[in-house]
Protein backbone atom coordinates (compact mmCIF):
# COMPACT_ATOMS: atom_id res chain seq x y z
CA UNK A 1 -16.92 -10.97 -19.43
CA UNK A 2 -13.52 -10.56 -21.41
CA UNK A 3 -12.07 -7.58 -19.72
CA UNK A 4 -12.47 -10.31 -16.21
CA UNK A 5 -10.08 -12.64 -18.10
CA UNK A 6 -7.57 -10.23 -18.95
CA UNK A 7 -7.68 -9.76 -15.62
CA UNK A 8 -6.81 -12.96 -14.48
CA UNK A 9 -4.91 -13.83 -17.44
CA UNK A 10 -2.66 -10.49 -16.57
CA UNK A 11 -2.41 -11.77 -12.65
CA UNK A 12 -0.99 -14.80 -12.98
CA UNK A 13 1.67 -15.06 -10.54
CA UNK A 14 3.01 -11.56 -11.38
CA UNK A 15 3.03 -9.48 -8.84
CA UNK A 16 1.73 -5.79 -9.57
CA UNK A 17 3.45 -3.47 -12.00
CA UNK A 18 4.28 0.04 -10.22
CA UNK A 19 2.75 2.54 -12.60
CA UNK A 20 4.44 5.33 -10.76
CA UNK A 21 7.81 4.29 -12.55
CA UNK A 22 8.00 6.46 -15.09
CA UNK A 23 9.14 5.31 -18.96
CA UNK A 24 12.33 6.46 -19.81
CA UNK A 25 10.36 9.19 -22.61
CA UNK A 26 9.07 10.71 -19.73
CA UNK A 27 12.16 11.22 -17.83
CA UNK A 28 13.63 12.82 -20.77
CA UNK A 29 10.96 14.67 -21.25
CA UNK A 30 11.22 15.86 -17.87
CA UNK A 31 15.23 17.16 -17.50
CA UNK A 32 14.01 19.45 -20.29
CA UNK A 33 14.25 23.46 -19.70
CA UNK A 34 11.23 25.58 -19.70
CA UNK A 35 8.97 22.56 -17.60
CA UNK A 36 6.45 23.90 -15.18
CA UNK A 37 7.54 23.62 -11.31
CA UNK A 38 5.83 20.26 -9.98
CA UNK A 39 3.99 21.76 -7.27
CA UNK A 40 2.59 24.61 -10.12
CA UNK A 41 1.65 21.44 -12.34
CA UNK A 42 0.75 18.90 -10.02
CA UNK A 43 -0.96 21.46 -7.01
CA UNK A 44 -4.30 19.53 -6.95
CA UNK A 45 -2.52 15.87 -6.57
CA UNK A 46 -0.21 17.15 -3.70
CA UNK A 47 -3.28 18.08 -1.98
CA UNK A 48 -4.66 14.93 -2.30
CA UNK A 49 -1.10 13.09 -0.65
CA UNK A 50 -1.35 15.72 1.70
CA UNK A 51 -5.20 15.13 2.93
CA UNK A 52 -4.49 11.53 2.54
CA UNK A 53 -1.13 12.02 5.06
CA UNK A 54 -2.97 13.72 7.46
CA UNK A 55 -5.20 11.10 8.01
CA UNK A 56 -2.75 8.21 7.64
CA UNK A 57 -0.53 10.02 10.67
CA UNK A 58 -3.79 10.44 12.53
CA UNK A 59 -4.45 6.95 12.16
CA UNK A 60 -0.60 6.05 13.25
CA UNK A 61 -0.89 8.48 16.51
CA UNK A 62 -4.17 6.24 17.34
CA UNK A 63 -2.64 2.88 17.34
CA UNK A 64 0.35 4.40 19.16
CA UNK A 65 -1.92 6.03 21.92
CA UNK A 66 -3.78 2.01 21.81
CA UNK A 67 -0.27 0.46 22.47
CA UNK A 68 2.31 2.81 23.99
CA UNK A 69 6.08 1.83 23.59
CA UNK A 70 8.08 2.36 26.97
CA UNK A 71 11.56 2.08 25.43
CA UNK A 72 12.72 -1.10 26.57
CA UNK A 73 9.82 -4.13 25.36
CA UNK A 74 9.11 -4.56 21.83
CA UNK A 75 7.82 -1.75 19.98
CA UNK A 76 3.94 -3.37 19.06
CA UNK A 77 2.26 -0.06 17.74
CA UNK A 78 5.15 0.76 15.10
CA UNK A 79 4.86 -3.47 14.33
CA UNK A 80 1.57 -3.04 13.89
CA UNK A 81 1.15 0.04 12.13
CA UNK A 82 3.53 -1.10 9.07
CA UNK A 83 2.33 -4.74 8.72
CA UNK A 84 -1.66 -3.83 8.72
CA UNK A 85 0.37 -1.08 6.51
CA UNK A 86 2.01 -3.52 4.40
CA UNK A 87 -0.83 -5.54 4.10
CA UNK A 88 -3.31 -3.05 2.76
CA UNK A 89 -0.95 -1.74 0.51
CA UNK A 90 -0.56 -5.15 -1.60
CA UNK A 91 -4.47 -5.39 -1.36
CA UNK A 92 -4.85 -1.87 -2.84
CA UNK A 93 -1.74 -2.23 -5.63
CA UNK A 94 -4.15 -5.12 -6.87
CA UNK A 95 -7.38 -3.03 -6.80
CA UNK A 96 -5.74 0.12 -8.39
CA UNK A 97 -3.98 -1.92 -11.26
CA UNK A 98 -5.82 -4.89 -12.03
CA UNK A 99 -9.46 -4.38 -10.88
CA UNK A 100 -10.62 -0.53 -10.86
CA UNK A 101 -10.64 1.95 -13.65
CA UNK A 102 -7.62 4.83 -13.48
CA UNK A 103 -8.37 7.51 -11.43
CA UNK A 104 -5.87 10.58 -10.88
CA UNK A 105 -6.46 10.61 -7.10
CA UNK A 106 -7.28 7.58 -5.97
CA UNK A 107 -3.71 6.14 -5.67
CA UNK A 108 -1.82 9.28 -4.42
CA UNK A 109 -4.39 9.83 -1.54
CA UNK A 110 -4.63 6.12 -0.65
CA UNK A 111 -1.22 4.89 -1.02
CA UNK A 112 1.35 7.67 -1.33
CA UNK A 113 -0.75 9.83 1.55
CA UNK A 114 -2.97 7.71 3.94
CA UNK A 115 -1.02 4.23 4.20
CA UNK A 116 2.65 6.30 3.50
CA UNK A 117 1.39 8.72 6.71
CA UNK A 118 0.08 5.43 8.51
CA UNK A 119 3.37 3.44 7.81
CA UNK A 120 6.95 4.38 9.19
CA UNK A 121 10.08 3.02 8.37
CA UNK A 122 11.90 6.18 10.32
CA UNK A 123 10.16 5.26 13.37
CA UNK A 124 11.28 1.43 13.27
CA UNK A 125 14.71 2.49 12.76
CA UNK A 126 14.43 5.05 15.53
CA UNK A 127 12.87 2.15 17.67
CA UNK A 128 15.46 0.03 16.88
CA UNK A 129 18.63 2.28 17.64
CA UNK A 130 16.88 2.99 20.65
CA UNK A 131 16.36 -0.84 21.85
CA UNK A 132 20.17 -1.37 20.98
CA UNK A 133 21.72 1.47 22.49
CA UNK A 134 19.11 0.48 25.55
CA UNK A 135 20.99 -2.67 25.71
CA UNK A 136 18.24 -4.76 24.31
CA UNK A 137 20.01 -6.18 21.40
CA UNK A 138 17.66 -9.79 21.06
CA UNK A 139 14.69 -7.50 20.82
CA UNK A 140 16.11 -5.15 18.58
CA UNK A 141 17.14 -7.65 15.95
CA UNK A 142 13.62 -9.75 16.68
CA UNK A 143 12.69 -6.44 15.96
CA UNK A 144 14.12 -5.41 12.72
CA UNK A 145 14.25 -9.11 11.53
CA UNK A 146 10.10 -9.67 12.62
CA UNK A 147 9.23 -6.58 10.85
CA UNK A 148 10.83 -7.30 7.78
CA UNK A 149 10.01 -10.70 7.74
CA UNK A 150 5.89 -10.15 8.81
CA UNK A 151 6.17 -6.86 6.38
CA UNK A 152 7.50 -9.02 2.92
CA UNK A 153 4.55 -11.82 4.06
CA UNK A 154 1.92 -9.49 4.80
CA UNK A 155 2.20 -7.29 1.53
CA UNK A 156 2.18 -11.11 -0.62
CA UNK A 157 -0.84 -11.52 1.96
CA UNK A 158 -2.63 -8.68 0.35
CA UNK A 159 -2.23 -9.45 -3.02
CA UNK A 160 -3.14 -12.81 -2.33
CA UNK A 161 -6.55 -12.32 -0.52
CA UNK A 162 -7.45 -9.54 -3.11
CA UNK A 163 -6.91 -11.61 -5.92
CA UNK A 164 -9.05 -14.39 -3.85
CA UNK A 165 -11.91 -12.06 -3.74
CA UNK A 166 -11.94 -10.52 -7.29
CA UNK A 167 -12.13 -14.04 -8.45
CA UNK A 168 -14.81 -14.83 -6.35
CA UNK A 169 -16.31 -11.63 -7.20
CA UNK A 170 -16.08 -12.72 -10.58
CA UNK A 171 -17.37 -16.48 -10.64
CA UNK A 172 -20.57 -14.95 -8.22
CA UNK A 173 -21.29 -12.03 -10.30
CA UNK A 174 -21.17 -14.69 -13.85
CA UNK A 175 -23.56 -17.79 -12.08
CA UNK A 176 -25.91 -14.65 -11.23
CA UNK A 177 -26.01 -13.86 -15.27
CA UNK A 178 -25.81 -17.56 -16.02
CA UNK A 179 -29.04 -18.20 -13.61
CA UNK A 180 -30.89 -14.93 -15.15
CA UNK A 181 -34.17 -16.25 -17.38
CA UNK A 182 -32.68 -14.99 -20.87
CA UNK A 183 -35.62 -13.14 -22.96
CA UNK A 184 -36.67 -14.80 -26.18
């Protein structure tokens, strides 16, 4: 189909464009007087980062009840919470902007709300002030340096494996129409 070659012809080795960076028309546009307030204009998408939040901090409060952080040992449930975090988000960039059709909800709830309530870069700095002032400076700096480090990898991750499977998706989906009798 052409519209799955543009897809893979836009992929490349190009990571995702952000299409929440707005053009520079629209920030013009936007220091105008007489605007409507963002919440009057945008109400129904700040419900949607706010239904997808909720759940995204539910979810983080569940893998920190799983693996509870004493103070002093390396902070696992905050580790865990923004690499899974990190990873999803690179599969879903590819998903939103390459793969499914534009939908005004679907990226606010899922990224800006549920993975930006599951995620928390507050937390791992909190963790890590905490580990240094606790005297465990190797940990903290495993800490910071892991994160980062597992975070950057797990995000390519994502847009790696998603890419993977829409091309697979692809190749199954045309030998199915290639192996279907054609009518005279």
């Amino acid at each position: 189909m052409p519209e799955d070659k543009a897809i893979v012809e836009r992929q490349g080795d190009q990571l995702p464009v952000d299409s929440d960076v707005p053009p520079a028309s629209y920030m013009e546009r936007r220091e105008t007087r007489g605007r409507p307030g963002v919440v009057r204009s945008h109400w129904d998408v700040l419900l949607v980062i706010g239904a997808g939040g909720a759940l995204g901090s539910l979810a983080r409060w569940g893998v920190g009840e799983l693996l509870p952080w004493s103070g002093d040992e390396f902070p696992w449930a905050t580790f865990v919470e923004n690499i899974s975090g990190g990873l999803a988000l690179g599969m879903l960039m590819v998903f939103l902007l390459d793969v499914w059709p534009p939908h005004r909800y679907l990226r606010p709830f899922l990224g800006v709300g549920l993975l930006g309530g599951y995620t928390t870069f507050s937390t791992y700095m909190l963790e890590s002030r905490d580990l240094l002032v606790g005297g465990e400076a190797a940990t903290a700096f495993a800490y910071l340096a892991g994160s980062l480090a597992a975070g950057l990898a797990a995000v390519w991750l994502g847009i790696f494996s998603a890419r993977a499977a829409v091309r697979l998706a692809q190749r199954r989906r045309r030998h199915r129409e290639a192996a279907r009798p054609k009518n005279p």
